[in-house]
PDB file of N, CA and C in Angstrom:
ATOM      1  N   UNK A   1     -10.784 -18.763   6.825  1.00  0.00           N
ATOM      2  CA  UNK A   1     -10.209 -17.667   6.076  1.00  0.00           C
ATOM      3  C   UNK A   1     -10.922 -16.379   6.472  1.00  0.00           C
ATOM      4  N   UNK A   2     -10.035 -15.466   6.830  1.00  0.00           N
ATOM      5  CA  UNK A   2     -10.543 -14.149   7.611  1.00  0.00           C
ATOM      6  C   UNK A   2     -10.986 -12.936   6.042  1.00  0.00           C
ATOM      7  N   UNK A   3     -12.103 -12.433   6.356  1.00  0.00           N
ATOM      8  CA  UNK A   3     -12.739 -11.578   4.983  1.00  0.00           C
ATOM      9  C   UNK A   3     -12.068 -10.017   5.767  1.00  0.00           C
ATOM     10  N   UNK A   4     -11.261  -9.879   4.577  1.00  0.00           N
ATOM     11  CA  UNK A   4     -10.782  -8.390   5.157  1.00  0.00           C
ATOM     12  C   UNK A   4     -11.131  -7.140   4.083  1.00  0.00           C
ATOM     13  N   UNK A   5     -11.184  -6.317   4.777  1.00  0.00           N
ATOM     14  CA  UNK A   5     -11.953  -4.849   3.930  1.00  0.00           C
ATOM     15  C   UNK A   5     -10.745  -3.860   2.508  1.00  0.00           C
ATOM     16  N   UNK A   6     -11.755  -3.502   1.766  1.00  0.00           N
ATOM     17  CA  UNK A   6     -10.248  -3.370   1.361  1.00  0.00           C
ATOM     18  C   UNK A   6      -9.302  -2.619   1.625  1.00  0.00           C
ATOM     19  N   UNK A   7     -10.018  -1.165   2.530  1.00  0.00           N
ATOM     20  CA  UNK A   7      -8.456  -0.555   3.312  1.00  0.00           C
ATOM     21  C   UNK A   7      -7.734  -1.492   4.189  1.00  0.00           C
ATOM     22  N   UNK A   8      -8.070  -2.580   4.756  1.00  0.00           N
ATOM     23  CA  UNK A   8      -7.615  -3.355   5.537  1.00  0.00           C
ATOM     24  C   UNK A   8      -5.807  -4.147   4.485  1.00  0.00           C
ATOM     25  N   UNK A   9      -6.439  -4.368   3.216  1.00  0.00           N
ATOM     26  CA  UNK A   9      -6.159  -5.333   2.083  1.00  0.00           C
ATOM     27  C   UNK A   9      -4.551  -3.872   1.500  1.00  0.00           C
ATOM     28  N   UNK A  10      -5.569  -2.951   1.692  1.00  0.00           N
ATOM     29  CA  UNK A  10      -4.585  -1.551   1.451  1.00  0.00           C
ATOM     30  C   UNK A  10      -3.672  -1.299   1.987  1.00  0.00           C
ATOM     31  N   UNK A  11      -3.612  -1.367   3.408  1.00  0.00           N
ATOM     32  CA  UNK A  11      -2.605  -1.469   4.251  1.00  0.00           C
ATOM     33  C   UNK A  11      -1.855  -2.150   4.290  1.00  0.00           C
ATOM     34  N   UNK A  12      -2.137  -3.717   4.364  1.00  0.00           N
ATOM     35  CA  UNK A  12      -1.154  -4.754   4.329  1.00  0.00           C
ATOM     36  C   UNK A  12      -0.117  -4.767   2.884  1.00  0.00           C
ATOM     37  N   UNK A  13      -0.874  -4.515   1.778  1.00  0.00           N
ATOM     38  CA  UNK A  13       0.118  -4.151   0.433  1.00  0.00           C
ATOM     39  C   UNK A  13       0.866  -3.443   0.654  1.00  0.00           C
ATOM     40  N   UNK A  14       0.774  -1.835   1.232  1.00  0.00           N
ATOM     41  CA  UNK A  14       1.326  -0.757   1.434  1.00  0.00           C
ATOM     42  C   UNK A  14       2.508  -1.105   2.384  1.00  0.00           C
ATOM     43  N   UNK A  15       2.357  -1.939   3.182  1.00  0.00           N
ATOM     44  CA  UNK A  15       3.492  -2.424   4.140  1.00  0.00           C
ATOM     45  C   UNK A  15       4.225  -3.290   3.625  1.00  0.00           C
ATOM     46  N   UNK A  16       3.773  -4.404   3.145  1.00  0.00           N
ATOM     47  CA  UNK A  16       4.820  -5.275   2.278  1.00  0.00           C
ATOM     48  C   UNK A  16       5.587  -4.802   1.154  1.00  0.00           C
ATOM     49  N   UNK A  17       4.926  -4.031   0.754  1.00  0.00           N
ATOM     50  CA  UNK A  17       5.689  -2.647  -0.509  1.00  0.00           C
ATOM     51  C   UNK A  17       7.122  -1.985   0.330  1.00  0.00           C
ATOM     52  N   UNK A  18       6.293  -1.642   1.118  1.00  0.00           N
ATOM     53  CA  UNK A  18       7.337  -0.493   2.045  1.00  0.00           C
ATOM     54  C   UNK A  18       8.599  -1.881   2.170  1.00  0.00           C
ATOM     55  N   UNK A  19       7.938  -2.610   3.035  1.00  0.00           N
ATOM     56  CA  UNK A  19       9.601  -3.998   3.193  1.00  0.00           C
ATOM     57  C   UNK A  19       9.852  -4.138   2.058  1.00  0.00           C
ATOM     58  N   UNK A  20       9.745  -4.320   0.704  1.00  0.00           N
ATOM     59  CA  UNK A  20      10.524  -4.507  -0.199  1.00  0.00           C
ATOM     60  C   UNK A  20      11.646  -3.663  -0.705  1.00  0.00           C
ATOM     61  N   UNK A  21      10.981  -2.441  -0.130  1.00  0.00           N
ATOM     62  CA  UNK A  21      12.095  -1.146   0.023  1.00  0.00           C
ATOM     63  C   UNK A  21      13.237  -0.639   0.840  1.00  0.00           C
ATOM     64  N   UNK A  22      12.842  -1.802   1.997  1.00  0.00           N
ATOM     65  CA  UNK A  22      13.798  -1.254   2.593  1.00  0.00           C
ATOM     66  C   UNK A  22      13.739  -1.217   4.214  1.00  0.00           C
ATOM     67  N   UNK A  23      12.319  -0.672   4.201  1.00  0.00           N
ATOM     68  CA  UNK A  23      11.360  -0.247   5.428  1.00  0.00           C
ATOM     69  C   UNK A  23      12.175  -1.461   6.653  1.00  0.00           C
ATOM     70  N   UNK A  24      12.187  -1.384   7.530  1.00  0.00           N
ATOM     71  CA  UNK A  24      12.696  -2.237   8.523  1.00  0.00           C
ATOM     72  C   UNK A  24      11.565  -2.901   9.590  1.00  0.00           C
ATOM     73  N   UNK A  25      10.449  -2.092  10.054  1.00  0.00           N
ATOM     74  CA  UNK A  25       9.676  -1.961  10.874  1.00  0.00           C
ATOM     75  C   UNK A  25       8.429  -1.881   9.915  1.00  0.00           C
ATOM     76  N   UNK A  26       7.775  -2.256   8.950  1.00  0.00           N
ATOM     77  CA  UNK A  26       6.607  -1.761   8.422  1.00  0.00           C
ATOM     78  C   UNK A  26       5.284  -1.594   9.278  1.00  0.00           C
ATOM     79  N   UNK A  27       5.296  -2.261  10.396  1.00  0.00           N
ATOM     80  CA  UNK A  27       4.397  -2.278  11.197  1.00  0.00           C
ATOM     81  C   UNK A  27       4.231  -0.994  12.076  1.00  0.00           C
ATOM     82  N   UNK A  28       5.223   0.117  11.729  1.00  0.00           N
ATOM     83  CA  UNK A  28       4.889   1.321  12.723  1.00  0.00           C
ATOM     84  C   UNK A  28       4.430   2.619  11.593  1.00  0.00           C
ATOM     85  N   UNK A  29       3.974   1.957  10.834  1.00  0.00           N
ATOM     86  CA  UNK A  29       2.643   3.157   9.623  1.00  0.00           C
ATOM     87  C   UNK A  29       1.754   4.167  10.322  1.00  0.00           C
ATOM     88  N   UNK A  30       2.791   5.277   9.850  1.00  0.00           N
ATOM     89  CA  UNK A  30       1.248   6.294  10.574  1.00  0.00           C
ATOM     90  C   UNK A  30       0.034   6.609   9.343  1.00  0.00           C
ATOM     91  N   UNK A  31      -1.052   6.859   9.427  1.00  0.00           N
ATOM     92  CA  UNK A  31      -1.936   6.722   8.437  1.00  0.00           C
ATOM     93  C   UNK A  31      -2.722   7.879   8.801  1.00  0.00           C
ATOM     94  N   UNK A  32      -3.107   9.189   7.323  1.00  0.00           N
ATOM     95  CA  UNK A  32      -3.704  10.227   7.280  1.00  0.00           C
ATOM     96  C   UNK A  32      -5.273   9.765   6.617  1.00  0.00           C
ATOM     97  N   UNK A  33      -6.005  10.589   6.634  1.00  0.00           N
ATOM     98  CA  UNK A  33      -7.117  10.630   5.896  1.00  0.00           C
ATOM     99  C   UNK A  33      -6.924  11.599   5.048  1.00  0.00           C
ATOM    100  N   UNK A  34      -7.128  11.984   3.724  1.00  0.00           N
ATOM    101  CA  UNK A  34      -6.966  13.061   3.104  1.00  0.00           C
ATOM    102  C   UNK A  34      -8.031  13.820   2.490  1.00  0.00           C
ATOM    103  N   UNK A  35      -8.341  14.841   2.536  1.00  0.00           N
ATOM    104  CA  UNK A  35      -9.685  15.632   2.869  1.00  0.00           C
ATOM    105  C   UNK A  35      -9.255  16.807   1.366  1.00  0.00           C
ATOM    106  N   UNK A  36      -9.932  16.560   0.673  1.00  0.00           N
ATOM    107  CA  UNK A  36      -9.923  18.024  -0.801  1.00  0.00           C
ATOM    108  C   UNK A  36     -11.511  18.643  -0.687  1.00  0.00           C
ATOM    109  N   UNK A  37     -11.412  20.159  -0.338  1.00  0.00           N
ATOM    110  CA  UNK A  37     -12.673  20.366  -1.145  1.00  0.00           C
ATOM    111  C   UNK A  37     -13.467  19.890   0.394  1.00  0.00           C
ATOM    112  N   UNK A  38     -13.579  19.411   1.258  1.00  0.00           N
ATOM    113  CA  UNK A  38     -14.597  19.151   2.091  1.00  0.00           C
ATOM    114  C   UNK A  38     -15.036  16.979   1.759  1.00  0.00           C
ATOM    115  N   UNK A  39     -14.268  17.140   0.651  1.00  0.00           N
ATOM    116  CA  UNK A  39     -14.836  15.430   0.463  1.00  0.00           C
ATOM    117  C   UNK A  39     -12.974  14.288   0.174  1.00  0.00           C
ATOM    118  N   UNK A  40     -13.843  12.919   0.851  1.00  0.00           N
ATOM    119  CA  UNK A  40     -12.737  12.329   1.436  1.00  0.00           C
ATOM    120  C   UNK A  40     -12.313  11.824  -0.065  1.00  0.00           C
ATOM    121  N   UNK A  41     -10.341  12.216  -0.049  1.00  0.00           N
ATOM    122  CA  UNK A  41     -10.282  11.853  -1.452  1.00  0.00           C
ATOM    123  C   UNK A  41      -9.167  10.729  -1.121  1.00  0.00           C
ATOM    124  N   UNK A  42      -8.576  10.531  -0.183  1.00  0.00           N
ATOM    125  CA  UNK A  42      -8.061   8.831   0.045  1.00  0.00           C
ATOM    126  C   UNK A  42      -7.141   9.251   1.252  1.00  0.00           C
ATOM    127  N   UNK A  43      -5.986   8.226   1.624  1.00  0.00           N
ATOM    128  CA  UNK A  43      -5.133   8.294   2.794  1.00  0.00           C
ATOM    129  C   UNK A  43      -3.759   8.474   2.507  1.00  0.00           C
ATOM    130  N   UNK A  44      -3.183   8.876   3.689  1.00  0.00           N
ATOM    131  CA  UNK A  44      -1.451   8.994   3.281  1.00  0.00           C
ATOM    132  C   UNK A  44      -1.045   8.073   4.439  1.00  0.00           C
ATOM    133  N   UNK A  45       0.339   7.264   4.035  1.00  0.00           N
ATOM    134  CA  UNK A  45       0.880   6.228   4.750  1.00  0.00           C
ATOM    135  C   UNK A  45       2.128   7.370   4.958  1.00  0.00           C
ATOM    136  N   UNK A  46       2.832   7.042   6.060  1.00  0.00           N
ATOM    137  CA  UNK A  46       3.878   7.481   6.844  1.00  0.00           C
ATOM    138  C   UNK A  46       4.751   6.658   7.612  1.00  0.00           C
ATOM    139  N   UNK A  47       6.196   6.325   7.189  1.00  0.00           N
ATOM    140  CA  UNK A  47       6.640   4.913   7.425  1.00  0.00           C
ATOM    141  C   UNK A  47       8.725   5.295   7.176  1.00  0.00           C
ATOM    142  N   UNK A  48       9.220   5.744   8.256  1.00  0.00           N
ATOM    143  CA  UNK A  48      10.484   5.705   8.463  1.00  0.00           C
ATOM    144  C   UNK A  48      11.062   6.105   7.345  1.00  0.00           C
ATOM    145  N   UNK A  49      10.606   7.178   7.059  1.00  0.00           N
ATOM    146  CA  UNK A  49      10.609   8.474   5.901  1.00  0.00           C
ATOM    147  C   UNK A  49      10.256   8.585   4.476  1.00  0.00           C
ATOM    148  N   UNK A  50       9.318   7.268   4.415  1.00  0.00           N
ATOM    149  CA  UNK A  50       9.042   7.199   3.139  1.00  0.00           C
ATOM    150  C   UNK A  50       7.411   7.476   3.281  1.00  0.00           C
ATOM    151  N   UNK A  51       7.355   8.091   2.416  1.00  0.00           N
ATOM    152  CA  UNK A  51       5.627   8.387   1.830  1.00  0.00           C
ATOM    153  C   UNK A  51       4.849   7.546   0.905  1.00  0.00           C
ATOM    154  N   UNK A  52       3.617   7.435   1.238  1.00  0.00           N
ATOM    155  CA  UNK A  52       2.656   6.500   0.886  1.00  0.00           C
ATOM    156  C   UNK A  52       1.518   7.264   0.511  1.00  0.00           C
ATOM    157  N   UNK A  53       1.287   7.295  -0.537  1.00  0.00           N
ATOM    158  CA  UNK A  53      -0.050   8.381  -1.125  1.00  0.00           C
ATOM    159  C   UNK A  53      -1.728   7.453  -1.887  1.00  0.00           C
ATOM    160  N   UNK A  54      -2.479   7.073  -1.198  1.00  0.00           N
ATOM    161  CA  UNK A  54      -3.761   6.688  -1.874  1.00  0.00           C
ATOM    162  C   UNK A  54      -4.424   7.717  -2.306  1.00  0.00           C
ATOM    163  N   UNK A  55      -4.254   7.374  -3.934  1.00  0.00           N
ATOM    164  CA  UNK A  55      -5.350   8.097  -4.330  1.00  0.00           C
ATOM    165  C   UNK A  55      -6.756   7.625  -4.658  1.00  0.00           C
ATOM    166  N   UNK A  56      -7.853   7.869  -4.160  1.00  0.00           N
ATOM    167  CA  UNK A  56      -9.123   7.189  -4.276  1.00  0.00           C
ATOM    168  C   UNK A  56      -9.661   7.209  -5.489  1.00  0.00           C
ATOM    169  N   UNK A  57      -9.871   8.445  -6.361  1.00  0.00           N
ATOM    170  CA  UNK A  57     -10.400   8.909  -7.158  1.00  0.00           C
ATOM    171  C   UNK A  57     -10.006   8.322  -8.571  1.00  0.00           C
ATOM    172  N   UNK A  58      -8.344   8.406  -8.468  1.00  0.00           N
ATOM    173  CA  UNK A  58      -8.109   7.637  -9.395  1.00  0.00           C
ATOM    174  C   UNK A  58      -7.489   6.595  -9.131  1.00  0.00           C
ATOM    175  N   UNK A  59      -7.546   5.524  -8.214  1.00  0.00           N
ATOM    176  CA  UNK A  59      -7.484   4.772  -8.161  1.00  0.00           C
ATOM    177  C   UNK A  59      -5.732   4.104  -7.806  1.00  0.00           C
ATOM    178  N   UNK A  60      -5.045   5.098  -7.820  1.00  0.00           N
ATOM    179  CA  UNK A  60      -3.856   4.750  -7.631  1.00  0.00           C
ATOM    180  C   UNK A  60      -3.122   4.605  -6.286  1.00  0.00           C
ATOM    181  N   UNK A  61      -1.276   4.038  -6.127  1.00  0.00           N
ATOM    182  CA  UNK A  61      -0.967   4.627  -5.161  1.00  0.00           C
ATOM    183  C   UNK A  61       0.439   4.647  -5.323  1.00  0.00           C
ATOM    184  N   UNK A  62       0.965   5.806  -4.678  1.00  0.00           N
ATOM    185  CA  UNK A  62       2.585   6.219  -5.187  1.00  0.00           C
ATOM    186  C   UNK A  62       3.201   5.772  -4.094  1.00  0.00           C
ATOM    187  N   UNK A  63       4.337   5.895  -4.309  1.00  0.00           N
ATOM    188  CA  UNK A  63       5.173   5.165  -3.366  1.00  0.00           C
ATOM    189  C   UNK A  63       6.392   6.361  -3.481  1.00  0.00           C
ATOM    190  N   UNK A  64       6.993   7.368  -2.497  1.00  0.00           N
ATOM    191  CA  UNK A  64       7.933   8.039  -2.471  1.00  0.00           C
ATOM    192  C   UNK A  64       9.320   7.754  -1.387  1.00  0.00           C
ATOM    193  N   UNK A  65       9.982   7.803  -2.010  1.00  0.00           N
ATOM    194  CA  UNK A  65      11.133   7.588  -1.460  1.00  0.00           C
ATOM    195  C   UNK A  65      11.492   8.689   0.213  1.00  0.00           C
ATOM    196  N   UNK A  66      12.648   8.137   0.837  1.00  0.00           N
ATOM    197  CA  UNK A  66      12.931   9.446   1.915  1.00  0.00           C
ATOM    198  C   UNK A  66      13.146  10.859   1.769  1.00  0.00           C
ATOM    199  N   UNK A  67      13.930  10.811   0.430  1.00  0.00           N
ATOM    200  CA  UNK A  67      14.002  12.064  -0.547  1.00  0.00           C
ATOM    201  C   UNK A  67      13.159  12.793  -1.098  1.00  0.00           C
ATOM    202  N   UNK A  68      11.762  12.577  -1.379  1.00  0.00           N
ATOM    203  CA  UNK A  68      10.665  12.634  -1.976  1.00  0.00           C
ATOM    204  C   UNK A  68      10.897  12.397  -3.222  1.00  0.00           C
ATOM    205  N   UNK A  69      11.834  11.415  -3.808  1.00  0.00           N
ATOM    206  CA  UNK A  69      11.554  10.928  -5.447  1.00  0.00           C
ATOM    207  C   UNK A  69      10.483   9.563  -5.095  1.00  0.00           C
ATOM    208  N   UNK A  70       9.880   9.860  -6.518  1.00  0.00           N
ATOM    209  CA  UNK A  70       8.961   8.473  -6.404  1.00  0.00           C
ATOM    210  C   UNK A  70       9.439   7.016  -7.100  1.00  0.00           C
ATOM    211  N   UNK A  71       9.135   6.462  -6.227  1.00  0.00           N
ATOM    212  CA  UNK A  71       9.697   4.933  -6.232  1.00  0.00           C
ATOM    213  C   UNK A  71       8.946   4.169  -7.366  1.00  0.00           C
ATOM    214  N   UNK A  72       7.255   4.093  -6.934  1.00  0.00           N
ATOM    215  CA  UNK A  72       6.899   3.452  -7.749  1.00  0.00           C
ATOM    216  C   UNK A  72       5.323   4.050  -7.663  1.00  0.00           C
ATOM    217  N   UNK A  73       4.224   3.464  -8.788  1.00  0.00           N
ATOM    218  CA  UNK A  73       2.962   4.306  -9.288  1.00  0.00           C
ATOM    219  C   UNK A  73       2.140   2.916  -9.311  1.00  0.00           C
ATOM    220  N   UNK A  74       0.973   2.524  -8.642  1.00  0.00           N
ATOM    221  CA  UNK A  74       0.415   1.198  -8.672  1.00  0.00           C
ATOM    222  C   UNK A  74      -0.837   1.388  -8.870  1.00  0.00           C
ATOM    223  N   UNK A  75      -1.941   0.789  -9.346  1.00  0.00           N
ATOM    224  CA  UNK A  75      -3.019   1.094  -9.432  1.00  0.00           C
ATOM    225  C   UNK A  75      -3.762   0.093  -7.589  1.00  0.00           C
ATOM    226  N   UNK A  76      -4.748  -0.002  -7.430  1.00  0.00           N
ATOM    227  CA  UNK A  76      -4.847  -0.428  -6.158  1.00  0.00           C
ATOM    228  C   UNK A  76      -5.264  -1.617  -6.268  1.00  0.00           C
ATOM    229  N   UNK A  77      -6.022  -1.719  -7.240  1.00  0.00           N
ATOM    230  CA  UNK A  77      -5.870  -3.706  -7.341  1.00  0.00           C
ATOM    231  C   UNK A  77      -4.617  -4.263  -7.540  1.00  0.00           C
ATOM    232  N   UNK A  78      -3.817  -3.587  -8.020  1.00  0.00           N
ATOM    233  CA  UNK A  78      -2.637  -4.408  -9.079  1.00  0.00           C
ATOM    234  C   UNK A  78      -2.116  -4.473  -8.151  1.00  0.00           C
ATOM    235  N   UNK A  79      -1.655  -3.261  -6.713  1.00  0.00           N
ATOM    236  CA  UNK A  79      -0.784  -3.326  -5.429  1.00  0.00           C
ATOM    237  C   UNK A  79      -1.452  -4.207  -4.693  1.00  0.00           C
ATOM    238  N   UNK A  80      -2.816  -4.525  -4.451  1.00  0.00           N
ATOM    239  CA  UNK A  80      -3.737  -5.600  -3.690  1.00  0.00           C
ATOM    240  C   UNK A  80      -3.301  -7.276  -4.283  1.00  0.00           C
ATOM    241  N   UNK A  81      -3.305  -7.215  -5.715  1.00  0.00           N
ATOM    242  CA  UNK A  81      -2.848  -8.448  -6.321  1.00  0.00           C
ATOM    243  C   UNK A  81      -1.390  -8.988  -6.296  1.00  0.00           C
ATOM    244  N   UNK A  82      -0.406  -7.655  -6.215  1.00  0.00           N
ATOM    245  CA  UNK A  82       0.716  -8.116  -5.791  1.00  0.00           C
ATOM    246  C   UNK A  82       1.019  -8.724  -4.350  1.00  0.00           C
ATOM    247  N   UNK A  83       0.448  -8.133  -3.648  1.00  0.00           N
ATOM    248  CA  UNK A  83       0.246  -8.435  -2.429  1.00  0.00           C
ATOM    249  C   UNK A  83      -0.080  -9.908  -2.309  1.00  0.00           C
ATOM    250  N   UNK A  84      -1.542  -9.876  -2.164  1.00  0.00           N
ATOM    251  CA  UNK A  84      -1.783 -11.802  -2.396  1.00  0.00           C
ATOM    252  C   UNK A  84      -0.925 -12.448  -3.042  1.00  0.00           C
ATOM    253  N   UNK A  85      -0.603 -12.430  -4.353  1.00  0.00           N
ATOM    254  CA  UNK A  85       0.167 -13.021  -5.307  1.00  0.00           C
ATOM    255  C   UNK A  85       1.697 -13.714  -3.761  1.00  0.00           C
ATOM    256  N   UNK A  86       2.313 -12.426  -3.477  1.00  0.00           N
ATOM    257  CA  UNK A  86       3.508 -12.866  -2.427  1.00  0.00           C
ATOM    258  C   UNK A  86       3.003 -13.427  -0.830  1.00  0.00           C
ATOM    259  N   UNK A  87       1.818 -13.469  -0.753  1.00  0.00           N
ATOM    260  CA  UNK A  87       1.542 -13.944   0.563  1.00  0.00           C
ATOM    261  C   UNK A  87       1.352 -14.914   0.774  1.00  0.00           C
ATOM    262  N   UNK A  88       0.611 -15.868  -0.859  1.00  0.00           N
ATOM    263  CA  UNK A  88       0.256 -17.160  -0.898  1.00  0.00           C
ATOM    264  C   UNK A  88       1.343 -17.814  -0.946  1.00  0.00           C
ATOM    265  N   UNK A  89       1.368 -19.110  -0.467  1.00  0.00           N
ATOM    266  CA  UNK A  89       1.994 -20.324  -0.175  1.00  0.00           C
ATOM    267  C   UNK A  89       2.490 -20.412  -1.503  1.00  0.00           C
ATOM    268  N   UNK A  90       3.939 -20.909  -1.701  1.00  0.00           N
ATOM    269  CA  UNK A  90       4.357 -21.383  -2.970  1.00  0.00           C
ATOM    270  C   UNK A  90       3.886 -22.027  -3.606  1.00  0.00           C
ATOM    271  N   UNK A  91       3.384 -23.228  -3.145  1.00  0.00           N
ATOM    272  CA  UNK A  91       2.839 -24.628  -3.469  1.00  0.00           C
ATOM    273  C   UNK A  91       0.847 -23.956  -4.048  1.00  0.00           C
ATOM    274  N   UNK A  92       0.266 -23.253  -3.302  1.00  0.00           N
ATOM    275  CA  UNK A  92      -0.606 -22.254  -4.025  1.00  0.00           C
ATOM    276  C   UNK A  92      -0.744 -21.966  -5.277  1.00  0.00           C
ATOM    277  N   UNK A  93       0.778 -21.049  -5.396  1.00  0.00           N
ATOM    278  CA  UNK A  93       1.163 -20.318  -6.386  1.00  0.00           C
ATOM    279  C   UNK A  93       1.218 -21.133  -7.656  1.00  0.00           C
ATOM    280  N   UNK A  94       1.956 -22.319  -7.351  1.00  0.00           N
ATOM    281  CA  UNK A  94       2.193 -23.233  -8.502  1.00  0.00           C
ATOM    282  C   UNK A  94       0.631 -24.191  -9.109  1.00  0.00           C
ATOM    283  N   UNK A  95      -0.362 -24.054  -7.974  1.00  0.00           N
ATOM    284  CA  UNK A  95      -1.598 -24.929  -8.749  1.00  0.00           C
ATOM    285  C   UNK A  95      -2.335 -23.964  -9.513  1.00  0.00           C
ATOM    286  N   UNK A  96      -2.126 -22.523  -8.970  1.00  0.00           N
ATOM    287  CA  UNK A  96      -3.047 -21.309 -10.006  1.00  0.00           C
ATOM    288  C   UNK A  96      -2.871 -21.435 -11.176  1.00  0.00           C
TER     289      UNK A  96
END
């Protein structure tokens, strides 16, 4: 079992999010660093016109549509837990 970081853990949610939306390609994410003030305050995802906003500080992450309406508001464990939750094996799922 491979130990992954949690922007690593961030990304992969953020992409499986994005395919639930719609996304076709999630694998072609462009990814910002986002800089306030001189100090790093989280990243922006960029993904076949939809926007992806980490916020570090508070802990969240938005999900905007091609339009710029927002889709959905996640905290980053809960998008990390959804994540695992759909990655594990059914048969997994059912002994938890």
């Amino acid at each position: 079992m491979s130990m992954a970081t949690p922007v690593e853990k961030i990304r992969s949610a953020v992409a499986s999010q994005l395919s639930s939306f719609g996304v076709k390609d999630p694998g072609t994410i462009h990814e910002s660093i986002l800089i306030r003030n001189g100090l790093f305050c989280g990243r922006k995802f960029k993904c076949e016109g939809y926007d992806v906003v980490w916020f570090l500080e508070e802990d969240e992450i938005k999900f905007f549509g091609p339009c710029g309406d927002l889709l959905s508001t996640l905290s980053a464990v809960a998008c990390i837990q959804k994540y695992e939750q759909e990655a594990r094996p059914t048969d997994e799922r059912r002994a938890a």
